[in-house]
Protein backbone atom coordinates (compact mmCIF):
# COMPACT_ATOMS: atom_id res chain seq x y z
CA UNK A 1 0.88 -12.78 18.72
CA UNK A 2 0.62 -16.20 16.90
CA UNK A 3 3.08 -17.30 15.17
CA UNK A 4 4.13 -19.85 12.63
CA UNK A 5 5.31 -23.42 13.97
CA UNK A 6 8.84 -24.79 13.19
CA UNK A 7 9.99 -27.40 11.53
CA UNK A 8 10.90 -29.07 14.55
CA UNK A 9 7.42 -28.12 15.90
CA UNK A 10 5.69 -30.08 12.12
CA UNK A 11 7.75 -33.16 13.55
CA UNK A 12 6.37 -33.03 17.42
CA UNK A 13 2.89 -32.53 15.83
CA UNK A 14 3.71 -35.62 13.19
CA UNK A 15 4.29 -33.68 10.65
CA UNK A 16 7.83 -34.78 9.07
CA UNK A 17 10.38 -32.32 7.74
CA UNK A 18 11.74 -33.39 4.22
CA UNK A 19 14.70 -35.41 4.42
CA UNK A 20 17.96 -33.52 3.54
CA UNK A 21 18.87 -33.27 -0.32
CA UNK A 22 21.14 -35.50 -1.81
CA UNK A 23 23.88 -35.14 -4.36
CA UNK A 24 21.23 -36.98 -6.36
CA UNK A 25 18.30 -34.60 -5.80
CA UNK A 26 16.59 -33.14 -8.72
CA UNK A 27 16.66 -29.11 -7.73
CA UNK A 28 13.32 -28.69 -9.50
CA UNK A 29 11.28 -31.90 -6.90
CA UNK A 30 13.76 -30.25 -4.31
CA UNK A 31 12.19 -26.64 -4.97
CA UNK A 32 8.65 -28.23 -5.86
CA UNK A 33 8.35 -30.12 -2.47
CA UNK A 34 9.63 -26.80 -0.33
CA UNK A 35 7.00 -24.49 -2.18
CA UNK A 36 4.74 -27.35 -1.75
CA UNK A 37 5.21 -27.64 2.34
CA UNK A 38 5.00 -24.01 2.66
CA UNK A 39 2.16 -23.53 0.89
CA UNK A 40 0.31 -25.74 3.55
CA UNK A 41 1.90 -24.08 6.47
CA UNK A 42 0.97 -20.29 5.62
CA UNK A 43 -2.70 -21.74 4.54
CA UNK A 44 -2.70 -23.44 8.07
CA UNK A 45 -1.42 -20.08 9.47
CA UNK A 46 -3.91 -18.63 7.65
CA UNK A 47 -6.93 -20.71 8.72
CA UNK A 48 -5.82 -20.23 12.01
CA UNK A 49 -5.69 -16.35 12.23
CA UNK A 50 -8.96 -16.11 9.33
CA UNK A 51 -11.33 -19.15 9.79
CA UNK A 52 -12.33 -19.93 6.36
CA UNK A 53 -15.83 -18.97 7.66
CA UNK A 54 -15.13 -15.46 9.17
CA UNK A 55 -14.99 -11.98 7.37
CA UNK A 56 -12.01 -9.49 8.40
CA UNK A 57 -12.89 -6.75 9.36
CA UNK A 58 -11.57 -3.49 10.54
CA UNK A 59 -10.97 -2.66 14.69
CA UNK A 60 -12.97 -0.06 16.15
CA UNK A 61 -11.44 3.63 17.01
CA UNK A 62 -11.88 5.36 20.28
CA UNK A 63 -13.50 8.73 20.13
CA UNK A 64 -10.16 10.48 20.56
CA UNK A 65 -8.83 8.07 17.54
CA UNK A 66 -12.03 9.41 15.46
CA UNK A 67 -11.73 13.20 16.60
CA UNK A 68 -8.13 13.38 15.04
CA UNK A 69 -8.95 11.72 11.85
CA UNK A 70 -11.86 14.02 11.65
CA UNK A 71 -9.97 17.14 12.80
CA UNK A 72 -12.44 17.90 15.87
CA UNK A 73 -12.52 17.96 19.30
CA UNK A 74 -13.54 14.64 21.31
CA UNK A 75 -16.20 16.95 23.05
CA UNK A 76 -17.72 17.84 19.79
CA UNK A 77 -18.56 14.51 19.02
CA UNK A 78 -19.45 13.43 22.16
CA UNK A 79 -21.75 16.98 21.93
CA UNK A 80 -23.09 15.10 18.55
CA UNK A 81 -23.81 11.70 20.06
CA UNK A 82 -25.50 13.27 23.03
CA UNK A 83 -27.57 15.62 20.59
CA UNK A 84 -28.49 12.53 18.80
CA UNK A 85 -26.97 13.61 15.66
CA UNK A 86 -25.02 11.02 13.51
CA UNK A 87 -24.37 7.29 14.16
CA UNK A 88 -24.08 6.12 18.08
CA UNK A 89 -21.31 5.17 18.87
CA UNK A 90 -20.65 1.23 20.68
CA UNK A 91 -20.54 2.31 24.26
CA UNK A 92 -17.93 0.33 26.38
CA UNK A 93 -16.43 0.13 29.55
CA UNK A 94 -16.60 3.33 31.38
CA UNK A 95 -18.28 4.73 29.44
CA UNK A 96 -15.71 5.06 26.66
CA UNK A 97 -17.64 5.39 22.73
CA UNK A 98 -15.98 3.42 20.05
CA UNK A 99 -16.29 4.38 16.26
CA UNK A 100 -16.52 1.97 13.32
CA UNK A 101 -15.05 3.01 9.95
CA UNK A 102 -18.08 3.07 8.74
CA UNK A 103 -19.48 5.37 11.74
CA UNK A 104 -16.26 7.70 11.22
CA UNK A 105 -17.28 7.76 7.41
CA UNK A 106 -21.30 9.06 7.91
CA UNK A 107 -19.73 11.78 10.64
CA UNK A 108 -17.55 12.76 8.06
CA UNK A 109 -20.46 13.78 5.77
CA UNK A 110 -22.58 15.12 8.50
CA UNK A 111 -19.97 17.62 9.06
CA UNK A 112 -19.25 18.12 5.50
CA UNK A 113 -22.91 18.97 4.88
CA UNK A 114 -23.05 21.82 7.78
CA UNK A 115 -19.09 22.97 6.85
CA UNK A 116 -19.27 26.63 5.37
CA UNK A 117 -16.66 25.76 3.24
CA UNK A 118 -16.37 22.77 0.54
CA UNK A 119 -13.92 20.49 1.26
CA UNK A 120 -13.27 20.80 4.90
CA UNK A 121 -14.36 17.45 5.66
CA UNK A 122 -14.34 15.79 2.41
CA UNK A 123 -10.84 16.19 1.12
CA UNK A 124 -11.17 13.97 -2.19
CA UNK A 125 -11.54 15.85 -6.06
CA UNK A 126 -13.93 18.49 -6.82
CA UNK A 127 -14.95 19.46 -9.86
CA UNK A 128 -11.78 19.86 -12.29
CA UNK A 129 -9.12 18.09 -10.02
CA UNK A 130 -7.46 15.07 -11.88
CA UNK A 131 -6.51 11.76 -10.69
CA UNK A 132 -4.12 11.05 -8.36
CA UNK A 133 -1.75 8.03 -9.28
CA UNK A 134 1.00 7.38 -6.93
CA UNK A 135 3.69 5.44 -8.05
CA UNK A 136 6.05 3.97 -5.06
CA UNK A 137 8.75 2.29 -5.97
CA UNK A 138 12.22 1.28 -5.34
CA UNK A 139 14.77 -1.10 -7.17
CA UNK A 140 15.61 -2.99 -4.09
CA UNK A 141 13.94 -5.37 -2.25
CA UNK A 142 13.63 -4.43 1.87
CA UNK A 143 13.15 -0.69 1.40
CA UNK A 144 9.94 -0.68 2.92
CA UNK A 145 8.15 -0.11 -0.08
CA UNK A 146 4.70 -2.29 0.32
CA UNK A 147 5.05 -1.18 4.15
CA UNK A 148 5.11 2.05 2.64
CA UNK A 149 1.92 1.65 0.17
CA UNK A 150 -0.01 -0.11 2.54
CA UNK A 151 0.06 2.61 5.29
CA UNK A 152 -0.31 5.57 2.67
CA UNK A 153 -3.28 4.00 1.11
CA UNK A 154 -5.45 3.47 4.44
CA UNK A 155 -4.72 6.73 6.15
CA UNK A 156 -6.21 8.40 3.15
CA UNK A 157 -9.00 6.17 2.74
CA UNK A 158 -9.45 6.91 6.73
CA UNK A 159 -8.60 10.71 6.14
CA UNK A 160 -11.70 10.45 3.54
CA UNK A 161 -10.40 10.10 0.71
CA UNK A 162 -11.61 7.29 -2.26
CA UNK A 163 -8.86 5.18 -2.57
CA UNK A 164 -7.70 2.47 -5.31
CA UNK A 165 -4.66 0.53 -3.82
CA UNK A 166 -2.70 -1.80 -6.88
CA UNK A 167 -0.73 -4.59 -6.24
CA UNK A 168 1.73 -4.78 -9.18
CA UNK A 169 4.43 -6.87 -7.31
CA UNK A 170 3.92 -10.53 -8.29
CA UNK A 171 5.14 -11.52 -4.69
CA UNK A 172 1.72 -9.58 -3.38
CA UNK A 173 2.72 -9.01 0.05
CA UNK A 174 0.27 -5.59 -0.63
CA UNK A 175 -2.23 -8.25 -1.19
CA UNK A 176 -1.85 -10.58 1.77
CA UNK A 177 -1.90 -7.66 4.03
CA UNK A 178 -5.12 -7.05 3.03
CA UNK A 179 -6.75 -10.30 3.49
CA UNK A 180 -6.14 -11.84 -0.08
CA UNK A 181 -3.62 -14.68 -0.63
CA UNK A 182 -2.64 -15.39 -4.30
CA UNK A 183 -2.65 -19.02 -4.13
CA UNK A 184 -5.45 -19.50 -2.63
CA UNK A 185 -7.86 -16.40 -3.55
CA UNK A 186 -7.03 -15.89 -6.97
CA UNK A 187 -6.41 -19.50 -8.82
CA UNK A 188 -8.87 -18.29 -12.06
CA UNK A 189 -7.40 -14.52 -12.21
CA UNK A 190 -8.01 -11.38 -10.79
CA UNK A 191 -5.50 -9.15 -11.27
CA UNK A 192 -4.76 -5.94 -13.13
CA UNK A 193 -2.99 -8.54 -16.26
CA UNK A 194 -6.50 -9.36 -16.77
CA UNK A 195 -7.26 -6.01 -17.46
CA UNK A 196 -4.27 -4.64 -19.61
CA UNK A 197 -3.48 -8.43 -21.32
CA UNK A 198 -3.09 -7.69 -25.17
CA UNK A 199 -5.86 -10.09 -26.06
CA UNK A 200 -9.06 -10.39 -24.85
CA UNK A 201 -8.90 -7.65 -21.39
CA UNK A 202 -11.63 -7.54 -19.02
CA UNK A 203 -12.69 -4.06 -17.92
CA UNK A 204 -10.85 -2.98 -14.85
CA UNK A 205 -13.69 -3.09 -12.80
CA UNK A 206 -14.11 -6.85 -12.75
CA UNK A 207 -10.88 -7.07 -10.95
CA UNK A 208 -11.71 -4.74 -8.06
CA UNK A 209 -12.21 -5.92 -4.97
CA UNK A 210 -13.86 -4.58 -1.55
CA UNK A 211 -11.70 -4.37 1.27
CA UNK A 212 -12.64 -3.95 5.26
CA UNK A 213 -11.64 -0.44 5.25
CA UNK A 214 -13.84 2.33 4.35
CA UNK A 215 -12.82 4.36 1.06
CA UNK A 216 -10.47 1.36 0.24
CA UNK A 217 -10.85 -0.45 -2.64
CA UNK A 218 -7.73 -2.92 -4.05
CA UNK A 219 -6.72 -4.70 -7.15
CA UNK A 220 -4.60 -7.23 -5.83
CA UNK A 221 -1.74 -8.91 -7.63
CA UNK A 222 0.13 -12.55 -7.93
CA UNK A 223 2.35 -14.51 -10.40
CA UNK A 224 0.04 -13.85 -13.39
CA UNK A 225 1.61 -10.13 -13.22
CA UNK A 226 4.58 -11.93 -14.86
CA UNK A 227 2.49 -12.90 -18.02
CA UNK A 228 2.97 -9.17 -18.70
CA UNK A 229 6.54 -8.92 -18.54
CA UNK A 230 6.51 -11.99 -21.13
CA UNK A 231 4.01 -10.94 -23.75
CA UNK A 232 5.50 -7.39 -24.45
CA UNK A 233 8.28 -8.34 -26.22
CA UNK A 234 6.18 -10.18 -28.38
CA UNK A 235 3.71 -7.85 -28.97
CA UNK A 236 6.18 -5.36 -29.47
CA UNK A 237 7.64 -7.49 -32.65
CA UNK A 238 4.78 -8.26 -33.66
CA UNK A 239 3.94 -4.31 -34.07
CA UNK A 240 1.11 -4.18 -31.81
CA UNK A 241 -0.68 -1.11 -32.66
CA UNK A 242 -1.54 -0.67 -28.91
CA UNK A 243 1.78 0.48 -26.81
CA UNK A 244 2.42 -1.52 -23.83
CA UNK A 245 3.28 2.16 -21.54
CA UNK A 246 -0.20 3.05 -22.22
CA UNK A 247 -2.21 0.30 -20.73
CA UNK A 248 -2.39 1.10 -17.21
CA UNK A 249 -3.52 4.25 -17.83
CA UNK A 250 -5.69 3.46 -20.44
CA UNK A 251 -7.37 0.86 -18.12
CA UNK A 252 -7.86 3.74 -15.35
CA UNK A 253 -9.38 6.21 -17.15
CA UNK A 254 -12.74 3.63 -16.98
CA UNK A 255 -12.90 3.81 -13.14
CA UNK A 256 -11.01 7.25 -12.26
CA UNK A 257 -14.74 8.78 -11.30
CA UNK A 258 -15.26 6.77 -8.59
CA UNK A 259 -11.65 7.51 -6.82
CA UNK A 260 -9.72 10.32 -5.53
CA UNK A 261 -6.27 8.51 -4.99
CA UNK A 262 -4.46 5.38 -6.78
CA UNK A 263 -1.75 4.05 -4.70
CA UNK A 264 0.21 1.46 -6.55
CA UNK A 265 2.57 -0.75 -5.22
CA UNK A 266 5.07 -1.39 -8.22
CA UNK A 267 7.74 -4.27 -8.16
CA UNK A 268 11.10 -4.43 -7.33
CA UNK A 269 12.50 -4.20 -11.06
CA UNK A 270 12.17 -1.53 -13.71
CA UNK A 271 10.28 -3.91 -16.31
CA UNK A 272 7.55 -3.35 -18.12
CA UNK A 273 4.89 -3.54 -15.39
CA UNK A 274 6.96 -0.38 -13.48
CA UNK A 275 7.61 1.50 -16.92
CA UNK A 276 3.88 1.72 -17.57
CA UNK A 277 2.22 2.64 -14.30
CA UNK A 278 5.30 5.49 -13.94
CA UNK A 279 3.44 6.41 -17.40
CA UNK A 280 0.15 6.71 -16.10
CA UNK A 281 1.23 8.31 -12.72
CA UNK A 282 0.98 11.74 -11.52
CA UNK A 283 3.46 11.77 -8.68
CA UNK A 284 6.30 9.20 -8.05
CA UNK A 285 8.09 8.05 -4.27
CA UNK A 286 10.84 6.50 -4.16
CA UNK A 287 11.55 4.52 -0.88
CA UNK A 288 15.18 4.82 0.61
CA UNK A 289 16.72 2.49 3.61
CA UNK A 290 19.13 5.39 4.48
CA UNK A 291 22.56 2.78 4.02
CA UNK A 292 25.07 2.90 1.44
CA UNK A 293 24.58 -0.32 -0.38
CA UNK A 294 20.87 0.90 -0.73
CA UNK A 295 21.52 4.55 -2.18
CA UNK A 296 23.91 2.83 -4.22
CA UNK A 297 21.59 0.53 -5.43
CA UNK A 298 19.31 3.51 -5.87
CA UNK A 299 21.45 5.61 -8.02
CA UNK A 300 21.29 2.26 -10.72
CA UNK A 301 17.92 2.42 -10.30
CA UNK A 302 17.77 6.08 -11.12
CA UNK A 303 19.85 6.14 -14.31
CA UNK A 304 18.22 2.58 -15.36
CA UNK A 305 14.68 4.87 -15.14
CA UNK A 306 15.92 7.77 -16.27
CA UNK A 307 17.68 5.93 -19.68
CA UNK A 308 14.04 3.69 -20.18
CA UNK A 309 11.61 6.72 -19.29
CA UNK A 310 13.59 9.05 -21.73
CA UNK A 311 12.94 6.32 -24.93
CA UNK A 312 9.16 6.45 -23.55
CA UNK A 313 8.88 10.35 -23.66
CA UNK A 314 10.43 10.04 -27.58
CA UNK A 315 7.55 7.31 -27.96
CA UNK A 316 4.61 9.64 -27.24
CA UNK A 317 4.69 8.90 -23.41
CA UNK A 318 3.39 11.40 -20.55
CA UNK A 319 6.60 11.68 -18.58
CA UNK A 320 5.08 15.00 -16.36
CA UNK A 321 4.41 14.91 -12.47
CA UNK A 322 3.13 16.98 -10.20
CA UNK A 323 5.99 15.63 -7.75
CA UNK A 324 8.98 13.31 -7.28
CA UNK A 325 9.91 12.98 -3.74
CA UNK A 326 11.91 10.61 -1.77
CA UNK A 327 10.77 8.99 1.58
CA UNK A 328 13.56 7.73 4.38
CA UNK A 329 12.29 4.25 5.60
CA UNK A 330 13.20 1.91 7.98
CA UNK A 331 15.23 4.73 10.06
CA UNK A 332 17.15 4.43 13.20
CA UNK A 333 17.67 8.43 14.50
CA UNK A 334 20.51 6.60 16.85
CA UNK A 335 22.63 5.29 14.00
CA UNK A 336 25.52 7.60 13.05
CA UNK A 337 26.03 6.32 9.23
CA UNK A 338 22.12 6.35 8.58
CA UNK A 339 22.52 10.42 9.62
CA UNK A 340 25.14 10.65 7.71
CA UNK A 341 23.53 9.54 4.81
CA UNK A 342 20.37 11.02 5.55
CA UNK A 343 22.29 14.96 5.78
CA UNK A 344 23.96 13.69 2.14
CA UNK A 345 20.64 12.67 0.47
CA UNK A 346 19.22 15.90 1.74
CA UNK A 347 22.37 17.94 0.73
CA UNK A 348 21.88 16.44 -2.68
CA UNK A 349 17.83 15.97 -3.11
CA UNK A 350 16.47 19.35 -1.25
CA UNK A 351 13.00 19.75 -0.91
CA UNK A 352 12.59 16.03 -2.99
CA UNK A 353 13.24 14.19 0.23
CA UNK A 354 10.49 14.44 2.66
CA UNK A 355 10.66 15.89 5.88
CA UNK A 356 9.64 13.29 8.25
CA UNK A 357 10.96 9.50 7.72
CA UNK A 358 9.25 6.41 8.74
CA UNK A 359 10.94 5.32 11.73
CA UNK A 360 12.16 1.29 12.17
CA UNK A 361 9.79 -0.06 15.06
CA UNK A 362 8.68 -3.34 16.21
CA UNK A 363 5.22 -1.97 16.30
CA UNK A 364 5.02 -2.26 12.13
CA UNK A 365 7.23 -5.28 11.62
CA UNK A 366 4.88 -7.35 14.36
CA UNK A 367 2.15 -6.12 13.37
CA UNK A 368 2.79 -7.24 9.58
CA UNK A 369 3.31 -11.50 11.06
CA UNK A 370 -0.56 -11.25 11.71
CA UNK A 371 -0.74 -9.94 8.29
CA UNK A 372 -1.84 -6.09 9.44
CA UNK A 373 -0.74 -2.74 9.31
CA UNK A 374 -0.36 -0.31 12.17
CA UNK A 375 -3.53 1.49 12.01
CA UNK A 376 -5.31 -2.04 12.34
CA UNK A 377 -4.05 -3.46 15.30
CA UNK A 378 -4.93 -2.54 18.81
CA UNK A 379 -2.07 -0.28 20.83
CA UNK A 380 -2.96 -1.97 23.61
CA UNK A 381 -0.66 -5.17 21.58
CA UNK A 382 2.07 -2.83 22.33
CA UNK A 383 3.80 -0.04 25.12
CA UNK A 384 2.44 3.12 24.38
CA UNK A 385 5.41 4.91 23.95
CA UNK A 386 6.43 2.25 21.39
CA UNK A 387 3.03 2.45 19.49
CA UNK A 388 2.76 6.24 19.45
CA UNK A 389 6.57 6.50 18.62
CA UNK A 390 6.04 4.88 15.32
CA UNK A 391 2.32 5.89 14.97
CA UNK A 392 3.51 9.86 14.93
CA UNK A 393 6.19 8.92 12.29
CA UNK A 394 3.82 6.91 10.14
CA UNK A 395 1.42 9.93 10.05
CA UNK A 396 3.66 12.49 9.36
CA UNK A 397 5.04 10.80 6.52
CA UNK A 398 1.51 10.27 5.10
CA UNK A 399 0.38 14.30 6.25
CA UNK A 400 3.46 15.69 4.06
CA UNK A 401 2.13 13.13 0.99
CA UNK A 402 -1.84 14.40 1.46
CA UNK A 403 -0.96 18.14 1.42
CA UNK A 404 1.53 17.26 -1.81
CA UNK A 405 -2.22 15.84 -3.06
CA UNK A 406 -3.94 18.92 -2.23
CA UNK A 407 -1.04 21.42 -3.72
CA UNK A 408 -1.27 19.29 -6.71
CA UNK A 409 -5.19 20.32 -7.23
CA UNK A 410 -3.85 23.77 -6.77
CA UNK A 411 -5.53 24.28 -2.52
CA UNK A 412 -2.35 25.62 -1.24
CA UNK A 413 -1.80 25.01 2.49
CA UNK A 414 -4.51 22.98 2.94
């Protein structure tokens, strides 16, 4: 995989590293001057995995890949490409068929159409079903969070479902991953503060954007999400009529026809941003690294929410959820003290603690320095048993979230 040069690599190409700081330096040119180097060695990075000419786009899946996310067998679609029914697939090497996103996408209606039963292909609302809003969040930094939101929000797009991914962190790592970088992409705007500012808000569909994946569209995020955090105190003295909990919501409500799922990424604080869009969810998850300085750090987090959420309730605000559950990341099954804390949280949580955890591998942490998820890159980057390891973890996690979905519009083992 490519990676990013050193600084000892910028000298041997003639680029010189800043000199070291003396007593003398001014912290704010010292700062200025860092951000300012690095800014020109992730757009170089950049440039050199995404030419400024080319368009990302999505890897094909093998027919196998396409079967499972279809729920058939790879001789039923081979049946369909044979019969000439559906899109034909890109015929490689042995004869092996590969399946865009797209492709995956018009088999999914094809079945849909002949299914006897609604929904067996198409597992998004029907008529009645609300909104999905799915808050992740955590209090600390390095829980896997984005990591988290990022791979929950493309297996349901892929699963079939319409998906709105929103990148509320102003660090926008949920944003980079998916092609967009802040300081480069979005110098005049774009992000969901345009939508809920107090004056003058753009309707939320002028900050969507189109992303290479099917189903998936994304509002990203970047340091204008802080403009947000700033203006609500004033607003609030000044007795702004409109309440500052009710804004993400409000903005949804304008778009929620044309999605099944939100996914939002919220930031690593409990400000205003995260007090809101917990307001306009339906379902929360929490992220947990299973060590004690992290479950401590949870448990602040937890009374910090419960304390703020509890004024919001008295303030008119929609504190009800059709689940609360928290997800084990970045585990190691080998380590005795994350066990340990696992059998506590479960001892103390229950059923609010999922199942399955997402499993530390190398396979999601290298795939995420070329600026991808798992269920972009090739497993051929990686040994199988590595790839499939973490692959199997990644989609159990996400299965137990999609049937919490369905439960929640009342289609019980679905």
């Amino acid at each position: 995989m490519d990676e990013i040069s050193t600084p000892a690599q910028d000298q041997a190409d003639g680029t010189a590293a800043s000199p070291a700081p003396s007593a003398q330096t001014r912290i704010d040119q010292l700062v200025g001057d860092h951000a300012r180097r690095l800014s020109e060695r992730l757009q170089a990075h950049r440039a050199q995995l995404f030419p400024p000419d080319a368009r990302r786009s999505l890897r094909k899946f093998t027919s196998g890949e396409a079967a499972d996310l279809l729920g058939v067998k790879d001789a039923y679609l081979r049946k369909l490409h044979l019969d000439g029914r559906g899109p034909s697939p890109e015929i490689r090497t042995g004869g092996r068929r590969y399946y865009s996103p797209e492709d995956i996408q018009a088999l999914r209606d094809l079945l849909e159409a002949g299914a006897k039963a609604e929904g067996t292909y198409l597992p998004g609302r029907r008529e009645g079903d609300h909104l999905q809003v799915i808050t992740v969040i955590n209090f600390k930094g390095g829980s896997g969070k984005t990591t988290t939101a990022a791979h929950l929000a493309q297996k349901m797009a892929l699963d079939g479902y319409r998906v709105l991914a929103i990148d509320l962190d102003p660090q926008a790592s949920l944003s980079a991953l998916h092609g967009f970088q802040p300081e480069f992409d979005l110098l005049d705007g774009g992000t969901l503060y345009d939508a809920i500012r107090y004056d003058d808000p753009v309707p939320l569909s002028d900050v969507i954007q189109k992303t290479y994946f099917t189903n998936l569209d994304l509002i990203p995020g970047n340091l204008d999400l802080m403009e947000f955090e700033h203006e609500t105190p004033r607003a609030l003295s000044q007795g702004h009529s409109e309440l500052f909990f009710t804004r993400i919501g409000d903005a949804l409500q304008s778009v929620e026809q044309n999605y099944d799922v939100v996914v939002v990424d919220c930031p690593p604080q409990l400000g205003f941003l995260t007090m809101s869009a917990l307001s306009a969810a339906t379902a929360v998850l929490v992220t947990v690294h299973p060590q004690m300085l992290d479950v401590m750090s949870m448990c602040q987090f937890l009374l910090m929410t419960s304390n703020l959420l509890g004024v919001v309730s008295e303030a008119g605000g929609n504190m009800n959820y059709d689940w609360l559950r928290y997800v084990v990341t970045r585990y190691e099954p080998g380590d005795g003290p994350q066990n340990q804390m696992v059998t506590f949280m479960r001892s103390m949580f229950g059923e609010h603690v999922l199942n399955h955890p997402v499993l530390k591998s190398t396979a999601i942490s290298d795939a995420g320095i070329t600026k991808q998820t798992l269920y972009e890159v090739d497993r051929g980057q990686f040994t199988r048993s590595t790839y499939e390891r973490a692959m199997e973890s990644l989609n159990a996690v996400n299965g137990e979230i999609e049937d919490l979905v369905q439960e929640a519009w009342n289609r019980h083992g679905a």
